[in-house]
N, C-alpha and C. Protein backbone atom coordinates (compact mmCIF):
# COMPACT_ATOMS: atom_id res chain seq x y z
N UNK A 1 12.60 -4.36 -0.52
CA UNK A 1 13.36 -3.32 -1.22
C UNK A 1 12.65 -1.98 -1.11
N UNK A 2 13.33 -1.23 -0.96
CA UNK A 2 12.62 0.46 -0.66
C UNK A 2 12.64 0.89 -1.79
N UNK A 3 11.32 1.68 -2.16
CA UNK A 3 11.30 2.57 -3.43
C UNK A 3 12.50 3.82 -3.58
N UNK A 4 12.49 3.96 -4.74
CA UNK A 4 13.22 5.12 -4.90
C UNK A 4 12.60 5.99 -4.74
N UNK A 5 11.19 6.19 -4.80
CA UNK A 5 10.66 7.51 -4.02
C UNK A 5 10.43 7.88 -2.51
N UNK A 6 11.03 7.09 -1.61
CA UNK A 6 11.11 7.07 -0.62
C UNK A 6 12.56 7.82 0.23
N UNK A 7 12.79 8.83 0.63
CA UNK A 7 13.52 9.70 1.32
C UNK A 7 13.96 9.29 2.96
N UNK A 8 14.38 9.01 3.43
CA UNK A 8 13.93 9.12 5.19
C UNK A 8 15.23 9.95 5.78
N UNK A 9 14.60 10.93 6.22
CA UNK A 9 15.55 12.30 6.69
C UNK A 9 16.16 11.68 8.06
N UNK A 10 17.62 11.00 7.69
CA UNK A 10 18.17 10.53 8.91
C UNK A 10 18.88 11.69 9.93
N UNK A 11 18.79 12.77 10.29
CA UNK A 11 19.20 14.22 10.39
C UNK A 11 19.41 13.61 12.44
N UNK A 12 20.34 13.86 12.72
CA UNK A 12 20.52 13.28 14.50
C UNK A 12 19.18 14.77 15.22
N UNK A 13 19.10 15.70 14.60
CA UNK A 13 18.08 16.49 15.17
C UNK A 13 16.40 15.74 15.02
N UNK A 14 16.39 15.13 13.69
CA UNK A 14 14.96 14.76 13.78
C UNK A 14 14.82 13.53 14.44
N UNK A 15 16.60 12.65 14.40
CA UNK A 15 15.82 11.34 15.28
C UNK A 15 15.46 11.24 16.56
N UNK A 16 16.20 12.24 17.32
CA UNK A 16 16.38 12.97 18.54
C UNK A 16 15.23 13.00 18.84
N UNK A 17 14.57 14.39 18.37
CA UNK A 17 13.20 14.57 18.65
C UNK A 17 12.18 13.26 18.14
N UNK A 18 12.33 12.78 17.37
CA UNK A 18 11.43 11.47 16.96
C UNK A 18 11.56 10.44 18.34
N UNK A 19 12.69 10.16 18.62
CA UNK A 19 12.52 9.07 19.53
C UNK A 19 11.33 9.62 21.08
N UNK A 20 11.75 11.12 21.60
CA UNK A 20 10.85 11.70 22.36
C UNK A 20 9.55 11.66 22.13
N UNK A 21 9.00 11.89 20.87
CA UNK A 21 7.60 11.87 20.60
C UNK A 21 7.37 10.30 20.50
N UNK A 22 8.24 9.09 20.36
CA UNK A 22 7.81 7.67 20.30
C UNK A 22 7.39 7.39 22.04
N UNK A 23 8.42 8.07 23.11
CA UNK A 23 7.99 7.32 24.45
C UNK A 23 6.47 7.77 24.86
N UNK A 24 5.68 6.74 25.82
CA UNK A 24 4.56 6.90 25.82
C UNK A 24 4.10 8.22 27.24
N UNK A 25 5.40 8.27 27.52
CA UNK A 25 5.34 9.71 28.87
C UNK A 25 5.42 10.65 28.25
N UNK A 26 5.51 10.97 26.90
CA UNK A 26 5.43 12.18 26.45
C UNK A 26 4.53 13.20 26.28
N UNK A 27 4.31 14.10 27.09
CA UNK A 27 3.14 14.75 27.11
C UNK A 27 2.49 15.30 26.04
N UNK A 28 1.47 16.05 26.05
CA UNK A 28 0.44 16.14 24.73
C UNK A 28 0.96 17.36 24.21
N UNK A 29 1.47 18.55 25.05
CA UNK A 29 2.42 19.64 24.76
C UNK A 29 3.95 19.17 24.42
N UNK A 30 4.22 18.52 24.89
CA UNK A 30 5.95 18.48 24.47
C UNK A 30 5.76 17.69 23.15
N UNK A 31 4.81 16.84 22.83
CA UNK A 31 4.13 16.31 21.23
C UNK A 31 4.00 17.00 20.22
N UNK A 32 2.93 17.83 20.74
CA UNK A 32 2.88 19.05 19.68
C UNK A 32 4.03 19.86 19.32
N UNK A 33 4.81 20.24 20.46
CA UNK A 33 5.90 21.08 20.17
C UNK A 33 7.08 20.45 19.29
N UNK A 34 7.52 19.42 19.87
CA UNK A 34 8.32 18.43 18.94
C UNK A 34 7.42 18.52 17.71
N UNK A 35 6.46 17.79 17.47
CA UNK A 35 6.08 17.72 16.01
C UNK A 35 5.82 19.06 14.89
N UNK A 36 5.67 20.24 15.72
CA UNK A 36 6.19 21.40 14.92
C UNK A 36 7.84 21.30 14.43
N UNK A 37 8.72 21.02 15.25
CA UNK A 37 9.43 21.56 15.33
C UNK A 37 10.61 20.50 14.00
N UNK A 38 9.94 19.01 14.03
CA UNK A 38 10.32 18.18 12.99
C UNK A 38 9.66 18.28 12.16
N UNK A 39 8.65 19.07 11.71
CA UNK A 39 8.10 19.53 10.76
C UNK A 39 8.91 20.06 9.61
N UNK A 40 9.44 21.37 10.06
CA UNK A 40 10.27 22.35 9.59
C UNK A 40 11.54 21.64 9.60
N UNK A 41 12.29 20.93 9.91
CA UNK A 41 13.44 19.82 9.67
C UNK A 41 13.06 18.75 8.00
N UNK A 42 11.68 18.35 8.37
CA UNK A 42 11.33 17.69 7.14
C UNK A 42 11.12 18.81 6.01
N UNK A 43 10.77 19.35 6.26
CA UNK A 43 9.83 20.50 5.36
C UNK A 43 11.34 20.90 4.59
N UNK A 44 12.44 20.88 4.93
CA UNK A 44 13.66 21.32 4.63
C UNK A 44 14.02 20.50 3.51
N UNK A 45 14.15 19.60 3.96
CA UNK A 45 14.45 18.32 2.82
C UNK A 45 13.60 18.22 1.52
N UNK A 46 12.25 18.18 1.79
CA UNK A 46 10.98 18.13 0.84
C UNK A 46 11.35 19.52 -0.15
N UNK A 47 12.22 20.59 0.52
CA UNK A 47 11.32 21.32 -0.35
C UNK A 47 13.64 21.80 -1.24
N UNK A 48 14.45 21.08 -1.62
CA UNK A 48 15.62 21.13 -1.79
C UNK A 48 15.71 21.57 -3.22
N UNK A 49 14.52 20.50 -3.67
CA UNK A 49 14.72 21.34 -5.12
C UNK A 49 14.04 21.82 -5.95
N UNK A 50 13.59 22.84 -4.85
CA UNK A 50 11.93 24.26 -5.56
C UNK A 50 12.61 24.85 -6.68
N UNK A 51 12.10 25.29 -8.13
CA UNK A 51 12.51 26.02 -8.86
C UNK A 51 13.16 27.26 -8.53
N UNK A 52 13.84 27.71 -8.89
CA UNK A 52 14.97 28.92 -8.87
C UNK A 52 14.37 29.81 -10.01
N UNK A 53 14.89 31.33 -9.88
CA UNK A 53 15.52 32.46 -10.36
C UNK A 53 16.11 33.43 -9.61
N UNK A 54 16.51 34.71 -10.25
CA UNK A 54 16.90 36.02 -9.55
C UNK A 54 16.51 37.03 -10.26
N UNK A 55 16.56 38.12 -9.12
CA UNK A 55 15.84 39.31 -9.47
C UNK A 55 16.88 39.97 -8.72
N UNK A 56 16.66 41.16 -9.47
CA UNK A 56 17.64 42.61 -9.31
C UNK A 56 17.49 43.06 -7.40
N UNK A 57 18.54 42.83 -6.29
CA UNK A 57 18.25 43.78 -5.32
C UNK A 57 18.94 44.96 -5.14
N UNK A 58 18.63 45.58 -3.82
CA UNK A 58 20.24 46.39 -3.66
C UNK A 58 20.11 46.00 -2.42
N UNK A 59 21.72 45.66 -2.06
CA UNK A 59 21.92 45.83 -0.29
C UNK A 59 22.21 46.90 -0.10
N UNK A 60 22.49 47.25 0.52
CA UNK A 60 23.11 48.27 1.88
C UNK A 60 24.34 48.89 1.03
N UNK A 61 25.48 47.71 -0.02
CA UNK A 61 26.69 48.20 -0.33
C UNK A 61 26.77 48.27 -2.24
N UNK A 62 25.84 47.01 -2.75
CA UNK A 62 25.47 47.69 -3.97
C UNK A 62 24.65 46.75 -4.73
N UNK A 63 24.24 46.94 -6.30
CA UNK A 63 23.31 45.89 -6.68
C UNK A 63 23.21 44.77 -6.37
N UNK A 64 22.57 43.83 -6.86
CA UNK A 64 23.01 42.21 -7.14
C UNK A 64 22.31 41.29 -8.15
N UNK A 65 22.48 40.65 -8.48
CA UNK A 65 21.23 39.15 -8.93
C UNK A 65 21.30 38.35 -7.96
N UNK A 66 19.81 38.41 -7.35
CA UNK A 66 19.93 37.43 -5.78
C UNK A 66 18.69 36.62 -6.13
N UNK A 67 19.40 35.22 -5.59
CA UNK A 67 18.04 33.62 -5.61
C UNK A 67 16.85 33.99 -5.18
N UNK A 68 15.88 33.67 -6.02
CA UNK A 68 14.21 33.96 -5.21
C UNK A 68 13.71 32.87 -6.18
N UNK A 69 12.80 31.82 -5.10
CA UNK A 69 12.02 31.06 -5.51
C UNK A 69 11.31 31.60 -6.83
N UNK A 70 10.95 30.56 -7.75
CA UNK A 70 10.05 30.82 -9.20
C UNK A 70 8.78 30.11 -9.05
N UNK A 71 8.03 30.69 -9.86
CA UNK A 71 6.67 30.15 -9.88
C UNK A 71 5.81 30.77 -8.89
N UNK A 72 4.33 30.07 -8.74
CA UNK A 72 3.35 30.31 -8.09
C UNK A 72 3.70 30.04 -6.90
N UNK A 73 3.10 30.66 -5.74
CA UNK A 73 3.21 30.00 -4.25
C UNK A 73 2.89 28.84 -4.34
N UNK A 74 3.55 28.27 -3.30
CA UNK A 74 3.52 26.25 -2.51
C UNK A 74 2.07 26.32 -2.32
N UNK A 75 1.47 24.85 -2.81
CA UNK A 75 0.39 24.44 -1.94
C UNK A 75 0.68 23.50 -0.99
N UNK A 76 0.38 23.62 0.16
CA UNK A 76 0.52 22.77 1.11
C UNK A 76 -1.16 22.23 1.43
N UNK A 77 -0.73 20.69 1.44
CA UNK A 77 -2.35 20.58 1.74
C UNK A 77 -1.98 19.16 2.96
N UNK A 78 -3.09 19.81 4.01
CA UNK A 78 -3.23 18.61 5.52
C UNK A 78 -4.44 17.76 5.10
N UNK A 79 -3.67 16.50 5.25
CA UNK A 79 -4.50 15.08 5.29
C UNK A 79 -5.53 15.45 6.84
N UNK A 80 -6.76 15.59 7.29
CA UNK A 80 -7.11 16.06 8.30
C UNK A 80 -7.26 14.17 9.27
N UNK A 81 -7.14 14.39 10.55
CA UNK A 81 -6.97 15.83 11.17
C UNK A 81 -5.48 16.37 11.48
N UNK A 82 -4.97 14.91 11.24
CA UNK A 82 -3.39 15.11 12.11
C UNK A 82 -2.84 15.62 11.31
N UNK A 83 -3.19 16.06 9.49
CA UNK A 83 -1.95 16.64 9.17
C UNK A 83 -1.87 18.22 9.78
N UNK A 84 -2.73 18.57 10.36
CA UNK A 84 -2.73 20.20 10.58
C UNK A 84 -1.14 19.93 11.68
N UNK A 85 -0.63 18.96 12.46
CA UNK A 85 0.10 19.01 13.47
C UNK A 85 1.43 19.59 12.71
N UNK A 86 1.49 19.07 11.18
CA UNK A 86 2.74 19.38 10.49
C UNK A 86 2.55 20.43 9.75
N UNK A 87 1.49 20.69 9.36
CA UNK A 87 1.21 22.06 8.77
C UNK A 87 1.43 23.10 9.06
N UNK A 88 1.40 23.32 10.57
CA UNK A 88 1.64 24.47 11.30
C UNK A 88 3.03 24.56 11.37
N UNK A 89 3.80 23.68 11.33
CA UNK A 89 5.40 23.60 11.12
C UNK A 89 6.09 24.11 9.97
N UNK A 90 5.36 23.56 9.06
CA UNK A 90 5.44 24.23 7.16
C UNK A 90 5.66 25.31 7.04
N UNK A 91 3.74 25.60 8.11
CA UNK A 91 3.81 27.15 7.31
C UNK A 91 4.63 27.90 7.87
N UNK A 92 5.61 27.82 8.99
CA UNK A 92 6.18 28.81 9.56
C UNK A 92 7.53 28.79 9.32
N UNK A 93 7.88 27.95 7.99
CA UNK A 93 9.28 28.09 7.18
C UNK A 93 8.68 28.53 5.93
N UNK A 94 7.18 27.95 5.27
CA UNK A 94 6.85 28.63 3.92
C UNK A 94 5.64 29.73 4.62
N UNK A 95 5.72 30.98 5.37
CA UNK A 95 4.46 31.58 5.25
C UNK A 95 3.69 32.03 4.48
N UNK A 96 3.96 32.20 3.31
CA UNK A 96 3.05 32.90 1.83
C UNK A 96 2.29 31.35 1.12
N UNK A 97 2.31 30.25 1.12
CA UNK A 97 1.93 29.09 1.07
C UNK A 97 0.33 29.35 1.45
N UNK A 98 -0.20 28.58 -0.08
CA UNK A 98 -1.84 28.51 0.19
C UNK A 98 -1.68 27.32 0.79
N UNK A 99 -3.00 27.10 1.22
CA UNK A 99 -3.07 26.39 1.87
C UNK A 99 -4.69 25.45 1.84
N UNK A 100 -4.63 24.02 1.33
CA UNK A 100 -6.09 23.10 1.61
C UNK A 100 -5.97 22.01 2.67
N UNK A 101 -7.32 21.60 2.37
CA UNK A 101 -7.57 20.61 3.45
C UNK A 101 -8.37 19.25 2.89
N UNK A 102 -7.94 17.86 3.28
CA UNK A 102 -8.41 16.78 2.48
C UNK A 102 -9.04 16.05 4.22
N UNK A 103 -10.36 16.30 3.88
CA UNK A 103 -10.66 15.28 5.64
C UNK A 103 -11.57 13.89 4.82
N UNK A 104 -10.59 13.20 5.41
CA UNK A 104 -10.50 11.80 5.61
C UNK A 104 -10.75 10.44 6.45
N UNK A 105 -11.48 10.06 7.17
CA UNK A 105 -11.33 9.17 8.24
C UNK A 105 -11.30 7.76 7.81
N UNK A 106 -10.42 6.94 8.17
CA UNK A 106 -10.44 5.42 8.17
C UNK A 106 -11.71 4.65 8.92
N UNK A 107 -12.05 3.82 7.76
CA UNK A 107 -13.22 3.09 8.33
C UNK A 107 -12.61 1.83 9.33
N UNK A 108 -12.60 1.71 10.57
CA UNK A 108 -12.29 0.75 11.43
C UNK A 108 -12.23 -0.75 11.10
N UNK A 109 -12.99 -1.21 10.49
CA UNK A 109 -13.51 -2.43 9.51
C UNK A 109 -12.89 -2.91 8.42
N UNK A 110 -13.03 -1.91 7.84
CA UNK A 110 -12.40 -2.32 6.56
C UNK A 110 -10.96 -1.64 6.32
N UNK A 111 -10.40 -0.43 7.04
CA UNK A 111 -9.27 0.17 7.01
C UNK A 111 -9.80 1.09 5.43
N UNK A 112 -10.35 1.58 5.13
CA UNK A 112 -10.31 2.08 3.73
C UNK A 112 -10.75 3.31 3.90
N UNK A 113 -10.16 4.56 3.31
CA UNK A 113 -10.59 5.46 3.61
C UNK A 113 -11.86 6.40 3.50
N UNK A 114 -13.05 7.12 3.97
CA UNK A 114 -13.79 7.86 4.03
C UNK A 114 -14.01 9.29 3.86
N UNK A 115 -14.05 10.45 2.53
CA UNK A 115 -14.05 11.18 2.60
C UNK A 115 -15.36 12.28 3.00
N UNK A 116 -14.90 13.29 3.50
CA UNK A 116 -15.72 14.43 4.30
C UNK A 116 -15.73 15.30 4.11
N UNK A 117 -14.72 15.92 3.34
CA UNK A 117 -14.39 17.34 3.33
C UNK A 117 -12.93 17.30 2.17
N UNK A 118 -13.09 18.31 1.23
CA UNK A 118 -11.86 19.32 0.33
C UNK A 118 -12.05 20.31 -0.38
N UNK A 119 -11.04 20.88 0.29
CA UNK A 119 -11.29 22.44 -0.21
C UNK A 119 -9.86 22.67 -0.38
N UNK A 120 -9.08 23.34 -1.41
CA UNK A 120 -7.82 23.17 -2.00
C UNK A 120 -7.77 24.63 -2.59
N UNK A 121 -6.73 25.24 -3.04
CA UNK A 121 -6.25 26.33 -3.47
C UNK A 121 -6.61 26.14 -5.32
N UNK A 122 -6.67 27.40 -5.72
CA UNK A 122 -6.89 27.40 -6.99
C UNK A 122 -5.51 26.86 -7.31
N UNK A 123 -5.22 27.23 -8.80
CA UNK A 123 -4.54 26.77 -9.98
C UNK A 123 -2.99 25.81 -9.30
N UNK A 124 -3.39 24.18 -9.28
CA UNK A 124 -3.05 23.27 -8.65
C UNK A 124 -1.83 22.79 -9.59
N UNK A 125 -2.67 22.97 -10.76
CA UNK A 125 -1.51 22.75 -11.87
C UNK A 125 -0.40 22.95 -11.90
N UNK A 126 -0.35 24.54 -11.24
CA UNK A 126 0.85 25.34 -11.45
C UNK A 126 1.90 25.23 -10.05
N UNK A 127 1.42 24.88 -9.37
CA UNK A 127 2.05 24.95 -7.97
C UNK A 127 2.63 23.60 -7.40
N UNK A 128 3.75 23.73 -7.11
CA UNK A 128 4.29 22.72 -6.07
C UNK A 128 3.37 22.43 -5.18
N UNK A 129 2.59 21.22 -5.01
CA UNK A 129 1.96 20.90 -3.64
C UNK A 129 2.28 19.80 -2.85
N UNK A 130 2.29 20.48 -1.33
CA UNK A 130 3.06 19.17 -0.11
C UNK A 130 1.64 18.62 0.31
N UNK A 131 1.20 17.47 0.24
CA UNK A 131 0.48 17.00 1.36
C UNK A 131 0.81 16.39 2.41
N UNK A 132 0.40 16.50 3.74
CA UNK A 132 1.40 16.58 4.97
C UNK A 132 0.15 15.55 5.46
N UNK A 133 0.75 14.48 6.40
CA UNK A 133 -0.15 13.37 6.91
C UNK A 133 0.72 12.84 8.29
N UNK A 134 0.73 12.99 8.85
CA UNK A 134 1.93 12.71 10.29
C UNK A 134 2.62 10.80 9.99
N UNK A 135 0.99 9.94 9.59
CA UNK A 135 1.32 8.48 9.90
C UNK A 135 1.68 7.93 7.95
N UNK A 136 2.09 7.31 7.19
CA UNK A 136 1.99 6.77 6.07
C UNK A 136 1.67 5.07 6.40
N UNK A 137 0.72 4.59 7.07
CA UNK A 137 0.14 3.24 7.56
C UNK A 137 -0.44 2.12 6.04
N UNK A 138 -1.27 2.42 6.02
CA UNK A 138 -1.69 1.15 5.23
C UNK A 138 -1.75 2.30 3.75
N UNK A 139 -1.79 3.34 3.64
CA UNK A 139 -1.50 3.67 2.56
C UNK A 139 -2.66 4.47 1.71
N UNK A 140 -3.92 4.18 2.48
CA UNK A 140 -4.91 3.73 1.71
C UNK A 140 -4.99 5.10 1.48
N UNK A 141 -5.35 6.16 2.79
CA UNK A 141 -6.11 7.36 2.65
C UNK A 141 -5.30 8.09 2.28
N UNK A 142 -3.79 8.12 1.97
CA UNK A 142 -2.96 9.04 1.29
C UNK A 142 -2.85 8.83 -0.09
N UNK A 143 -3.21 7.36 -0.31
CA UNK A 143 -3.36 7.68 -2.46
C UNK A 143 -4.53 7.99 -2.30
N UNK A 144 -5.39 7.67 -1.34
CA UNK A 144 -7.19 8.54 -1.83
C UNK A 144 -6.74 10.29 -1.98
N UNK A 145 -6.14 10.85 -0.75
CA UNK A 145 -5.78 12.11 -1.43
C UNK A 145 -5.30 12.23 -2.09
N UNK A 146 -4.31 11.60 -2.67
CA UNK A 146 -3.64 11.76 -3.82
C UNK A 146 -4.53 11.98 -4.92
N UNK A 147 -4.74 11.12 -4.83
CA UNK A 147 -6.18 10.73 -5.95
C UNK A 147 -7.22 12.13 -6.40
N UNK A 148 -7.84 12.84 -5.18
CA UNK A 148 -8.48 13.80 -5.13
C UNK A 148 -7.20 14.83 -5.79
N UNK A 149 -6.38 15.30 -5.24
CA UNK A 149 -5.34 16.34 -5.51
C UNK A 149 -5.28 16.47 -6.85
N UNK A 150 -4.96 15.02 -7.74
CA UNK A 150 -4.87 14.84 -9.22
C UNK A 150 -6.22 15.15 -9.90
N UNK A 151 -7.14 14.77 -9.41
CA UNK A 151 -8.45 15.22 -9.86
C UNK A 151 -8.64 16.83 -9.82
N UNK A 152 -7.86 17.39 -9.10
CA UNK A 152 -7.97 18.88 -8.65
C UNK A 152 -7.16 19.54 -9.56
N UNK A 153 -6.51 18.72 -9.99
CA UNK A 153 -5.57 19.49 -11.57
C UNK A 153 -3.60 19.37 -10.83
N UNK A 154 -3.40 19.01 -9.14
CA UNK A 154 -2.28 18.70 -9.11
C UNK A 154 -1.12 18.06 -10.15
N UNK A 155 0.10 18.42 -10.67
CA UNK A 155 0.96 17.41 -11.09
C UNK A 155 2.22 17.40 -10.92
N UNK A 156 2.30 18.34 -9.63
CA UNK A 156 3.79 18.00 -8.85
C UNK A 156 3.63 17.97 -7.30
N UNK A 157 3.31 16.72 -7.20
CA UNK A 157 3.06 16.49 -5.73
C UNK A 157 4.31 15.75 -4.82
N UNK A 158 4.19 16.13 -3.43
CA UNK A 158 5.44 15.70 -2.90
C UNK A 158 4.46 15.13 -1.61
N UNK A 159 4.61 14.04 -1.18
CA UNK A 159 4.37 13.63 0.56
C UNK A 159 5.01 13.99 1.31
N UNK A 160 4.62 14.25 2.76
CA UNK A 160 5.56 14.65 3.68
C UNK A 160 5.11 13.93 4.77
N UNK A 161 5.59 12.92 5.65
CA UNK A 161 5.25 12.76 7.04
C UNK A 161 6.32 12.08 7.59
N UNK A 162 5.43 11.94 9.37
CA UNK A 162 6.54 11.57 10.20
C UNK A 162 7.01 10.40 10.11
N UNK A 163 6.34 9.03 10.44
CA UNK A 163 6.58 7.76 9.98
C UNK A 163 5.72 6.72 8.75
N UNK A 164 6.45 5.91 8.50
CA UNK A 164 6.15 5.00 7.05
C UNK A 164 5.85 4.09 7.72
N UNK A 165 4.93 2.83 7.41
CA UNK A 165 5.41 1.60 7.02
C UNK A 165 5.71 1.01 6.02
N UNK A 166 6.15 -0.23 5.67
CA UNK A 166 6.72 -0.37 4.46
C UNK A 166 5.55 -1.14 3.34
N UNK A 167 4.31 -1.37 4.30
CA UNK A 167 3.10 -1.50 3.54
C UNK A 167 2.68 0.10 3.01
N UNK A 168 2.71 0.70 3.87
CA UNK A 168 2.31 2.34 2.99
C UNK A 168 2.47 2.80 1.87
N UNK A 169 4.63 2.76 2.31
CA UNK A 169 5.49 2.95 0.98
C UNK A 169 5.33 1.90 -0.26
N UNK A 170 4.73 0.89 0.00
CA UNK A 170 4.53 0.13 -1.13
C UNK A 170 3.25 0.54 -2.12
N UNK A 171 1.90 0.74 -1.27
CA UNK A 171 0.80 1.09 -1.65
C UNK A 171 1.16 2.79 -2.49
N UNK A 172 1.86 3.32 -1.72
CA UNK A 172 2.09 5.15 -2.56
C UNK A 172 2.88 4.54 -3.92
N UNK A 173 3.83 3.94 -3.72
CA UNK A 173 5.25 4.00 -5.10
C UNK A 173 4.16 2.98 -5.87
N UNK A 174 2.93 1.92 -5.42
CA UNK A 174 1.75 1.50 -6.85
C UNK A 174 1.22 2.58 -7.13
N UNK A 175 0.65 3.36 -6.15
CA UNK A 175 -0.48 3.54 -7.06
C UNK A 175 -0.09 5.22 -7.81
N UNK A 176 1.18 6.11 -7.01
CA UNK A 176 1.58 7.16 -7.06
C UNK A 176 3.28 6.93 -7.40
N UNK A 177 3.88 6.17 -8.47
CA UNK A 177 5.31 6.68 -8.46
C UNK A 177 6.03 7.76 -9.10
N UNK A 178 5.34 8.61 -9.88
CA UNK A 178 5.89 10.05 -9.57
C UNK A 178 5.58 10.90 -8.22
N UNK A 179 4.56 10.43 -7.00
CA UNK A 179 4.96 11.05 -5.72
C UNK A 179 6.35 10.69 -4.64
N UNK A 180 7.24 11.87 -4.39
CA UNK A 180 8.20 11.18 -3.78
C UNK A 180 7.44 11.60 -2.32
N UNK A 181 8.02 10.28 -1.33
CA UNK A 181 7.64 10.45 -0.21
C UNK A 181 9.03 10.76 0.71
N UNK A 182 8.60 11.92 2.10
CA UNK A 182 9.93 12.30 2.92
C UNK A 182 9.31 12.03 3.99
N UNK A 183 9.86 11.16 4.91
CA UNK A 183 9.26 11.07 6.19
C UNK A 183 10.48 10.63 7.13
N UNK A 184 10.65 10.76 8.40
CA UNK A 184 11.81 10.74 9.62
C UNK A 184 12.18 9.11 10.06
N UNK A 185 11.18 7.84 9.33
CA UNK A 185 11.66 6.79 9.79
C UNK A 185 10.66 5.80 9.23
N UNK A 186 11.70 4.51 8.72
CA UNK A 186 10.07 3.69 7.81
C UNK A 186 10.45 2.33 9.21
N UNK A 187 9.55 2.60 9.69
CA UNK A 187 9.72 1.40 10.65
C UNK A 187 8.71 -0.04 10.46
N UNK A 188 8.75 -0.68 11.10
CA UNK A 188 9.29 -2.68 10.73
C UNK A 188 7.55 -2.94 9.79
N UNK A 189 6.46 -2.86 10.31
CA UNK A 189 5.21 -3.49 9.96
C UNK A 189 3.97 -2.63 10.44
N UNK A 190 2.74 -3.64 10.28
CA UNK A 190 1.55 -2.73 10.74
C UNK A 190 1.03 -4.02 11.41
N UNK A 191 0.49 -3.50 12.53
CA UNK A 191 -0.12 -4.26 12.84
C UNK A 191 -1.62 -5.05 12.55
N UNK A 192 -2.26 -5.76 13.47
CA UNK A 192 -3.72 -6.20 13.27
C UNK A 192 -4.81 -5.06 12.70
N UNK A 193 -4.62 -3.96 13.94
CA UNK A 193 -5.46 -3.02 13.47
C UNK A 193 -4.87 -2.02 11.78
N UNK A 194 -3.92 -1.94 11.69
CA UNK A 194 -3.32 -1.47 10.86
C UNK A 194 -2.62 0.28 11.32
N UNK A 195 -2.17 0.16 12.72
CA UNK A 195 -1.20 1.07 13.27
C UNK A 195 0.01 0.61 13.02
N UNK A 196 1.25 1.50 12.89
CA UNK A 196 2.39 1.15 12.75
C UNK A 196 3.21 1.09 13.78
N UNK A 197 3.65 -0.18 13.94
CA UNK A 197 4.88 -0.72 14.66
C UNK A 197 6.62 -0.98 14.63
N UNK A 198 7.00 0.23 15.91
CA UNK A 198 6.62 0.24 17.02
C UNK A 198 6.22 1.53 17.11
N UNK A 199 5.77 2.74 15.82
CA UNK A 199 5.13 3.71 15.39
C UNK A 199 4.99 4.47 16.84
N UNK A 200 4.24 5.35 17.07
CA UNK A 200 4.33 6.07 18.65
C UNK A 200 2.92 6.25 18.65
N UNK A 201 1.93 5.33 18.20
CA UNK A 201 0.48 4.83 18.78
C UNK A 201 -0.53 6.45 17.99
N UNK A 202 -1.47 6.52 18.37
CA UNK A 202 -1.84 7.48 17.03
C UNK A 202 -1.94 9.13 16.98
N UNK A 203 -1.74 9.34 16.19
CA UNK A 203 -0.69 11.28 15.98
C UNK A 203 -1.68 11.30 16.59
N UNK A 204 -2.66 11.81 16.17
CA UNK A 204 -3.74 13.03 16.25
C UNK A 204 -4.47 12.67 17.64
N UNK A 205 -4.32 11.83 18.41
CA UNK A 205 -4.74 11.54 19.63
C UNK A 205 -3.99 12.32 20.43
N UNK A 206 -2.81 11.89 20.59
CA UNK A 206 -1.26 12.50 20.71
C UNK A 206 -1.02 13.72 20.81
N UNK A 207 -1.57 14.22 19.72
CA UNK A 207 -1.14 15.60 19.25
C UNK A 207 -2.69 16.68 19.70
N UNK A 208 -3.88 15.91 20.24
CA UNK A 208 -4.83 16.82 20.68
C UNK A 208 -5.05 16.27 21.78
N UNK A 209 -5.01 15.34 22.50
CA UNK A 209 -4.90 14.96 23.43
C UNK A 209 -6.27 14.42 23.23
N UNK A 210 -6.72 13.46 23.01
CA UNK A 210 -7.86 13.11 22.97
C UNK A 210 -7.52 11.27 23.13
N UNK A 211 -6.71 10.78 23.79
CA UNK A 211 -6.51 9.23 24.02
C UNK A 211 -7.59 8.62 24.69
């Protein structure tokens, strides 16, 4: 059964580009570019229901009360390294968006995550924050950020990535079910190593070319 915090942006533009970034001929540029470019497709969805107001403009023909986001700027924060691949997609639909960084590496062994590095935007409290992670796999190192974020004073957090498994989505909606998660496809399992299958083998290799 799928959580209710679970989203998957069935949009024929993102599956389009999703299925391209799954074949294994896909080059390390047409990767990156696609994964900007479903970024800002997701980033659309994630961000549907930002607080509202209006403020006084004038056009060209006469006053108005026109919609402008409320509150503090978005925090957007990249799971490192691969979330920077979606980040750069974000920021170029939210550009005024602070912006942190949670570096993370999975221990091979045990699958559990390893932290290295965070550095996050001030007043966390107040701000909508996306953390952006390309894979949602075993789950582990996205409630560890989570985890950190909440420690950082976060309390409206949203996930954003490209694919789920349904071990991931299970591990986020325990240990995080006020985080909703948006990602382009929750596909079947994980494997031995704990990559997702038939997942498109691993972002950040992918996405820097480093296979």
């Amino acid at each position: 059964m799928t959580p209710d915090t679970l989203k998957i942006v069935d949009h024929p533009l993102v599956q389009h580009k999703l299925t391209i970034m799954r074949e294994k001929e896909t080059s390390t540029a047409v990767f990156r570019q696609l994964l900007r470019e479903i970024s800002q497709l997701l980033a659309y969805e994630i961000t549907t229901d930002l607080p509202m107001t209006t403020k006084t403009i004038d056009t060209p023909l006469q006053p108005m009360e026109a919609p402008t986001l409320d509150g503090k700027k978005l925090a957007l924060i990249s799971i490192l390294r691969a979330g920077n691949g979606l980040l750069d997609g974000v920021l170029e639909l939210i550009p005024s968006a602070r912006v942190g960084f949670v570096g993370l590496y999975r221990d091979e062994e045990t699958l559990e995550p390893v932290q290295y590095y965070f550095k996050v935007p001030e007043g966390l409290s107040d701000r909508v924050t996306i953390a952006v992670d390309p894979m949602l796999a075993t789950g582990n190192s996205s409630v560890a950020a989570i985890d950190l974020l909440k420690q950082a004073g976060a309390t409206n957090i949203r996930f954003l990535c490209l694919l789920a498994a349904p071990e991931g989505v299970r591990r986020m909606a325990e240990a995080h079910p006020d985080v909703p998660v948006v990602t382009a496809a929750l596909d079947e399992r994980l494997n031995e190593k704990g990559y997702i299958v038939p997942g498109l083998g691993d972002a950040g290799d992918r996405m820097f070319g480093t296979k």
